[in-house]
Protein backbone atom coordinates (compact mmCIF):
# COMPACT_ATOMS: atom_id res chain seq x y z
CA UNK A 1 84.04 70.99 113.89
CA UNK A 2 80.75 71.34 112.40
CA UNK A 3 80.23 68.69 109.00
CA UNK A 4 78.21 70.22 106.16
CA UNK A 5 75.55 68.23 103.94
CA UNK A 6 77.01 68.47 100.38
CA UNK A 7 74.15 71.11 99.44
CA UNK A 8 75.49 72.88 102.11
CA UNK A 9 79.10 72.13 101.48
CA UNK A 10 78.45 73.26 97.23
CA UNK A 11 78.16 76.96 97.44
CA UNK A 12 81.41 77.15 99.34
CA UNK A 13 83.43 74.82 97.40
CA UNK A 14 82.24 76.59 93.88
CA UNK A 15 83.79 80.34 95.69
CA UNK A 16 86.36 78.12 96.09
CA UNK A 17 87.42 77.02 93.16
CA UNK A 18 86.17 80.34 91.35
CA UNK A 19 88.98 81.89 93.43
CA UNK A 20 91.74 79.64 93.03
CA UNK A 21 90.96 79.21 89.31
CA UNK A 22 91.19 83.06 88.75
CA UNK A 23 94.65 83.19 90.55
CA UNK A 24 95.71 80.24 88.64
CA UNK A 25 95.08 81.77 85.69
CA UNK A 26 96.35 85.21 86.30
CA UNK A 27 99.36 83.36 87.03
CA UNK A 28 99.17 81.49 84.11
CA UNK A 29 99.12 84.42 81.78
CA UNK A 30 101.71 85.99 83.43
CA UNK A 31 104.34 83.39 83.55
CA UNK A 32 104.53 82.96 80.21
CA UNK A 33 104.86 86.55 79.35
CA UNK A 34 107.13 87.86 81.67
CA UNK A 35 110.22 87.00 81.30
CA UNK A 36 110.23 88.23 77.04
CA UNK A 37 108.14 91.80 78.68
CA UNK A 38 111.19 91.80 81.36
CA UNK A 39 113.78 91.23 78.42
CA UNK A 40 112.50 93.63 76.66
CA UNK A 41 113.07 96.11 79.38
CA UNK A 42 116.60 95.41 79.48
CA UNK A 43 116.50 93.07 82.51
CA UNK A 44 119.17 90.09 82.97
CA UNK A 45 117.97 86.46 83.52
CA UNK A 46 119.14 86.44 87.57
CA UNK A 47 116.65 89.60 87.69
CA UNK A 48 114.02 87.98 86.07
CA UNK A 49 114.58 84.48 88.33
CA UNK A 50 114.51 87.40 91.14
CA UNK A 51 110.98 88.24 90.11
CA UNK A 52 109.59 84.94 90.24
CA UNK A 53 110.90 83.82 93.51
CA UNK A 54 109.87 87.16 94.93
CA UNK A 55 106.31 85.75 94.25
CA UNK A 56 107.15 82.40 95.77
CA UNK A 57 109.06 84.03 98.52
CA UNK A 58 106.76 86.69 100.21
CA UNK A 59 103.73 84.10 99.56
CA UNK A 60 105.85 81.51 101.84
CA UNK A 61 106.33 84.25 104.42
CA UNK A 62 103.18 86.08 104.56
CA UNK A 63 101.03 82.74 104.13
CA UNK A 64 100.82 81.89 108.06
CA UNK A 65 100.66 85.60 109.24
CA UNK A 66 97.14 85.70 107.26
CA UNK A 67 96.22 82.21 107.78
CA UNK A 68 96.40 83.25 111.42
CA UNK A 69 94.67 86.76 111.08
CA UNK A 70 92.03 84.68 109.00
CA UNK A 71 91.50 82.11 111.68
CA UNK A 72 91.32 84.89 114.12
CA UNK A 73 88.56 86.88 112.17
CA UNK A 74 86.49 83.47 111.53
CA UNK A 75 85.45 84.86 108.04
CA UNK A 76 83.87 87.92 109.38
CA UNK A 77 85.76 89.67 106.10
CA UNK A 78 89.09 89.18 106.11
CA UNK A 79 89.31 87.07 102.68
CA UNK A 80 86.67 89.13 100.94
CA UNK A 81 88.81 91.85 101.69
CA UNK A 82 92.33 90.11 100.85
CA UNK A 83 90.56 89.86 96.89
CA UNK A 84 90.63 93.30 95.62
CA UNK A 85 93.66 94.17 96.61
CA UNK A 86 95.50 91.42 94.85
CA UNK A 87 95.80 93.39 91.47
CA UNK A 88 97.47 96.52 93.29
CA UNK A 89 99.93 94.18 95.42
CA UNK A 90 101.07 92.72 91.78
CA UNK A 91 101.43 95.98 90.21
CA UNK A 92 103.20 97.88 92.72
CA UNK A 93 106.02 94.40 92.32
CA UNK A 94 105.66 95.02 88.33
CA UNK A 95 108.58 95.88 86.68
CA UNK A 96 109.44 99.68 86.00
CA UNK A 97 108.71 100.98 82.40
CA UNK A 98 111.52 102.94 81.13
């Protein structure tokens, strides 16, 4: 395991936190808004609690599978790649309009 010097170390942990602050946040816009969006689309509160464990749910089980397929690629890609598509994964689980 190869220890960084903190100038070293700084770059990566900023693209860190850029990324997990920007999923945070999507997430907290979204949570708040949901549920009175999914109301308003006629949907019951065990359908909405189905939404928001679907998130928790498929994160718990797809988690390790990537983990492992990012370990595999040693960064040659695979999370740069994982970024973009996070806004069509979350539409395609959006709620249909009527």
């Amino acid at each position: 395991m190869r220890v960084t010097a903190p100038a070293e170390g700084g770059r990566a942990y900023r693209a860190l936190f850029v990324a997990v602050f920007s999923a945070m946040l999507g997430l907290g816009i979204v949570i708040p808004l949901l549920p009175r969006y999914a109301e308003t689309l006629g949907a019951t509160g065990l359908e909405i609690g189905a939404i928001f464990s679907g998130f928790s749910v498929s994160r718990a089980l797809l988690m390790p599978v990537f983990g492992r397929l990012s370990d595999r690629r040693a960064g040659s890609g695979s999370s740069s790649s994982a970024s973009p598509s996070t806004p069509s994964s979350r539409s395609r689980t959006s709620p249909p309009t009527r």
